[in-house]
Protein backbone atom coordinates (compact mmCIF):
# COMPACT_ATOMS: atom_id res chain seq x y z
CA UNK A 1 -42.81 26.06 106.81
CA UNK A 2 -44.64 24.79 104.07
CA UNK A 3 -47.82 22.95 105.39
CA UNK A 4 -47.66 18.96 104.75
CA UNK A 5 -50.53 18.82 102.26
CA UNK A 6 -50.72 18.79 98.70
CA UNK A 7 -48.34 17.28 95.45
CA UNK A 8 -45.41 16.05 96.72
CA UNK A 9 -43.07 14.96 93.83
CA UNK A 10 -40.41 12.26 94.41
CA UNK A 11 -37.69 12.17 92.16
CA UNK A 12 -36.75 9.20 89.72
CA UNK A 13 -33.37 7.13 89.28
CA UNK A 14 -32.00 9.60 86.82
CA UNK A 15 -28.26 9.80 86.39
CA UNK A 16 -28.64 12.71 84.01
CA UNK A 17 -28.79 15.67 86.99
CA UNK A 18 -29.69 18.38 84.15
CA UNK A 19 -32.43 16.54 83.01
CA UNK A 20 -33.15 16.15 86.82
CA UNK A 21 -33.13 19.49 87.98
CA UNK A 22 -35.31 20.98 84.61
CA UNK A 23 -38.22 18.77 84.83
CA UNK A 24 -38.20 19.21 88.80
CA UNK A 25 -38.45 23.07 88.81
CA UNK A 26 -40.90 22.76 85.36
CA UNK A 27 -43.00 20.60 88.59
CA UNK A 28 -42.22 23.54 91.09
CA UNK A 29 -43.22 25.84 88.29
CA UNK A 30 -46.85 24.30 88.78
CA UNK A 31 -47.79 24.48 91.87
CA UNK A 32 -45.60 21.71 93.73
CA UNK A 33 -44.06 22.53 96.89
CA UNK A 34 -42.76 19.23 98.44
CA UNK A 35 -39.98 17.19 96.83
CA UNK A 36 -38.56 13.94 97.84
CA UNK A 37 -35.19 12.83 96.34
CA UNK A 38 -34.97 9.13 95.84
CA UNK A 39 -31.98 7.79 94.06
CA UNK A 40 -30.82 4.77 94.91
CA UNK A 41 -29.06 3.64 91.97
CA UNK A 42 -26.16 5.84 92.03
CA UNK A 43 -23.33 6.89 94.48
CA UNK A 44 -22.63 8.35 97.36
CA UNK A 45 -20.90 11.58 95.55
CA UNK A 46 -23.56 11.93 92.65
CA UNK A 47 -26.45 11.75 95.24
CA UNK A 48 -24.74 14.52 97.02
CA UNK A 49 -23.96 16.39 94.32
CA UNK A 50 -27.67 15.66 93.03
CA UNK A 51 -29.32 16.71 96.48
CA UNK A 52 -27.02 19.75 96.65
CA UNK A 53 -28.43 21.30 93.27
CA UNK A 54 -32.16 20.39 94.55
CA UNK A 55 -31.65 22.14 97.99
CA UNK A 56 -30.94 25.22 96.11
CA UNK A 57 -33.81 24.89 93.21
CA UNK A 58 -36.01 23.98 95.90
CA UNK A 59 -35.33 26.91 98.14
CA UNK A 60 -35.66 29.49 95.23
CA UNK A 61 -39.56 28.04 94.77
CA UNK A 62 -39.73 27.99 98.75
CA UNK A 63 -40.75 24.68 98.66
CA UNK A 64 -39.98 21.67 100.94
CA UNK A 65 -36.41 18.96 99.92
CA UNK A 66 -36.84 15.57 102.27
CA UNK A 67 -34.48 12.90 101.20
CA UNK A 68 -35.29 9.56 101.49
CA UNK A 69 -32.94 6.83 103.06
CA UNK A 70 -30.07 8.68 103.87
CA UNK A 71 -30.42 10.73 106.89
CA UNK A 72 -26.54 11.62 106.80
CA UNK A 73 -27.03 13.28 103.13
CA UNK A 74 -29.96 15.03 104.52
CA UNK A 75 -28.05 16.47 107.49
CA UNK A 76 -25.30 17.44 104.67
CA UNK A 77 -27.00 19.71 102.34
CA UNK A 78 -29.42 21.36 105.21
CA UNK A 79 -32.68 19.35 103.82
CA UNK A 80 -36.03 20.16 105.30
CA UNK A 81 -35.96 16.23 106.52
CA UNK A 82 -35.98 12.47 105.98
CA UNK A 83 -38.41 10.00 104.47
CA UNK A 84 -37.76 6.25 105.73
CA UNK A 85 -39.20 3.14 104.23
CA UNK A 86 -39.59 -0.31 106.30
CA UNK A 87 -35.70 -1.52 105.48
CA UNK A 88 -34.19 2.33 105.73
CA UNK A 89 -33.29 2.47 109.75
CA UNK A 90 -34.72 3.36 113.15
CA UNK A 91 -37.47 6.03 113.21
CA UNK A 92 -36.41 6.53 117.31
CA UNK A 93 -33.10 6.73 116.17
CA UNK A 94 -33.73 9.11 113.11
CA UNK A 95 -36.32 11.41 114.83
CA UNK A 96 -33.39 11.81 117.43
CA UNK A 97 -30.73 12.97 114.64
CA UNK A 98 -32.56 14.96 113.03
CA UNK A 99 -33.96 16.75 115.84
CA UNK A 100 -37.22 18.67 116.25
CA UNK A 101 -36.87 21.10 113.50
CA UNK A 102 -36.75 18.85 110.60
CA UNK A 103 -39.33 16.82 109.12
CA UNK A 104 -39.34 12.48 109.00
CA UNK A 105 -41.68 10.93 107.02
CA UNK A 106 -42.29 6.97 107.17
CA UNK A 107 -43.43 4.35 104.54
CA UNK A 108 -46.19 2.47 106.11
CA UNK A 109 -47.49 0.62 103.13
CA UNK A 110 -50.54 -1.60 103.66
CA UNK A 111 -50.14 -1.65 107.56
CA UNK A 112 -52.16 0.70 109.91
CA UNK A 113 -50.30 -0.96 113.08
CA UNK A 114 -46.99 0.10 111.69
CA UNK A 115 -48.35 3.49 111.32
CA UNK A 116 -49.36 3.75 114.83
CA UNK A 117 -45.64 2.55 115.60
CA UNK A 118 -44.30 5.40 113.74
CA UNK A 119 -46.40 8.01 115.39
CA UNK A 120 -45.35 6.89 118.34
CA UNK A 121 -41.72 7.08 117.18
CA UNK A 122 -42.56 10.66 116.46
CA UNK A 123 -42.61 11.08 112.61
CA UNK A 124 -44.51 14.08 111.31
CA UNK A 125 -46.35 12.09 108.23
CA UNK A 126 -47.40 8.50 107.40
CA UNK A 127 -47.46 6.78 103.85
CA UNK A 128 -49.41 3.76 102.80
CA UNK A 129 -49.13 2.26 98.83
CA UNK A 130 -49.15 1.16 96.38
CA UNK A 131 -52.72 2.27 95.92
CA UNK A 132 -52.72 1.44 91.99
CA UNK A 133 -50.13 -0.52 90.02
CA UNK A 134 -46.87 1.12 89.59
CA UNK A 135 -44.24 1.81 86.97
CA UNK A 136 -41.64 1.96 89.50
CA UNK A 137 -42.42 -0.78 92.03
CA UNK A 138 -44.81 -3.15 89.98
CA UNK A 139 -44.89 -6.19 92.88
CA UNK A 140 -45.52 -3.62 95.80
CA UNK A 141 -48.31 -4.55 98.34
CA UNK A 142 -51.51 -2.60 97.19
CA UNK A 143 -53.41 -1.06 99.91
CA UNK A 144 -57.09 -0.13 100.02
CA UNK A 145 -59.45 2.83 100.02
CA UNK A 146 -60.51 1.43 102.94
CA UNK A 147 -57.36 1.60 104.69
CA UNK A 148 -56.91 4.78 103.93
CA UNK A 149 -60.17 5.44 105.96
CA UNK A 150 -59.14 4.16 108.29
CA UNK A 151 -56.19 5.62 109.16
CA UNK A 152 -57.85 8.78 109.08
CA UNK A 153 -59.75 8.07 112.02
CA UNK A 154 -57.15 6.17 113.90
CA UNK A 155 -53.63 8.56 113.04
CA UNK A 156 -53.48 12.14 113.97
CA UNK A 157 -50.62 12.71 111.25
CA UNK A 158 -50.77 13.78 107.72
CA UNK A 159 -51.25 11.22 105.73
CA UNK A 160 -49.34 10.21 102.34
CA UNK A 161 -50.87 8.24 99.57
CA UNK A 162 -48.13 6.81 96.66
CA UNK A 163 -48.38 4.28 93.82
CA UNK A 164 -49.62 4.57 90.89
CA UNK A 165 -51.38 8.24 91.03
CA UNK A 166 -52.89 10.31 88.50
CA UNK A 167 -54.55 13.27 88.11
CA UNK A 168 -57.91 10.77 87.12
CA UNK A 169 -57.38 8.55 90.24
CA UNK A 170 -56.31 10.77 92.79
CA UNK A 171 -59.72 12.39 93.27
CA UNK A 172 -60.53 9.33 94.77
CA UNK A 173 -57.44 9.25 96.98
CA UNK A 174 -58.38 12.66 98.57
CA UNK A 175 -61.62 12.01 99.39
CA UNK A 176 -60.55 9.03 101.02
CA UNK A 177 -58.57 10.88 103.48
CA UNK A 178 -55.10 11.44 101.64
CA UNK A 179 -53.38 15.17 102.57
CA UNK A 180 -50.03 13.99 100.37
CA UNK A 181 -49.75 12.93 96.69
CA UNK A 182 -46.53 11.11 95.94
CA UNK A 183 -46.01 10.90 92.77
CA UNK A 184 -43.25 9.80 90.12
CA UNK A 185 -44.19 8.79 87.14
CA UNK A 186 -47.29 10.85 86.26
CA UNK A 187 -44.95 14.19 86.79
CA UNK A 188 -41.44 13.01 85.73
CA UNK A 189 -42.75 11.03 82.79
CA UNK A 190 -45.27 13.84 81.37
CA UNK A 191 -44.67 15.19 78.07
CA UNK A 192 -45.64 19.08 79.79
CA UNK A 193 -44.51 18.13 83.73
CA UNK A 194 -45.59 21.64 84.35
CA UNK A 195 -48.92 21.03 83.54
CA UNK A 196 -49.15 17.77 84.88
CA UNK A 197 -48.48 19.36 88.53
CA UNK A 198 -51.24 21.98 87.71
CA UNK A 199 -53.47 19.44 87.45
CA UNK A 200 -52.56 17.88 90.85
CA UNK A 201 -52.19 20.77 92.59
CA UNK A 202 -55.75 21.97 91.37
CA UNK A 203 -57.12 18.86 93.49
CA UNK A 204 -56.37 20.75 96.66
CA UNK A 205 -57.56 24.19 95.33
CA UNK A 206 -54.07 25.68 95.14
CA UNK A 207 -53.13 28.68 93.38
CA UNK A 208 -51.36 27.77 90.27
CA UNK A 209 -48.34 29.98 90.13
């Protein structure tokens, strides 16, 4: 299994699942190797369909699908595992569905005592963001260098950074104690996403391919 550690791209709200699927193996194609798929703005049979297509592209670069929110559509197309935000459901209750053998990831934002709640609950990585202001979510609660410091002394886990990232600010990020990049915009938004993931994935000193 892929280790947890390095670019992990989450998808956009895109409708358009060609557009979708090209720019996401253009970000495989540079060194990416973990790929969340977030779209909540569509429905139940286009996010399937959507996920379906990914599970395949992302098997063919061996890399890592984890769907966020919907444990059921995870389940459905055989995803590596589940990312839940603070609204999205039980972590008990997904860890327990999904079994040992898959992989549940859980938004912590600014909040190192709900991070310590999901390790209990048994996730396998913790996220805390926005870290810089964000296309996507522009009122998110920011969190700190500092708590990022933190939690690397305090959590055990792998630890995911989101919000805002760039190749210029997530130095920074890293050295803070960050093993996970999420990024959106600064992949699916690049004029060369192929490139842009080189860059990111150059921050952890792995081989371009």
């Amino acid at each position: 299994m892929t280790t947890l550690r390095g670019l992990y791209a989450v998808t956009p709200d895109w409708n358009d699942s060609k557009r979708l699927l090209a720019v996401t193996e253009a970000i495989l194609a540079g060194g990416c190797r973990i790929v969340q798929y977030r779209n909540k703005a569509t429905s139940d049979c286009h996010r399937q369909e959507q996920a379906g297509a990914l599970r395949a592209l992302t098997r063919r670069h061996d890399a890592l699908l984890i769907v966020n929110d919907f444990v059921d559509l995870a389940l459905q197309v055989e995803a590596d595992g589940v990312h839940l935000g603070g609204d999205d459901g039980d972590l008990a209750a997904a860890r327990q569905r999904l079994g040992p053998g898959k992989i549940l990831g859980a938004s912590c934002y600014d909040d190192l005592a709900l991070a310590g709640q999901a390790q209990a609950a048994g996730v396998d990585y913790v996220a805390f963001g926005s870290f810089f202001p964000s296309q996507v979510k522009p009122a998110a609660r920011r969190a700190s260098l500092d708590l990022l410091r933190a939690a690397r002394q305090e959590i055990e886990l792998p630890i995911c950074a989101i919000g805002g990232i760039t190749p210029a600010n997530a130095p920074a990020l890293i050295a803070a104690g960050a093993d996970l990049l999420a990024v959106i915009s600064a992949l699916y938004e690049a004029d060369e996403p192929k490139a842009a993931a080189e860059r990111f994935a150059s921050l952890f000193g792995r081989e371009k391919t």
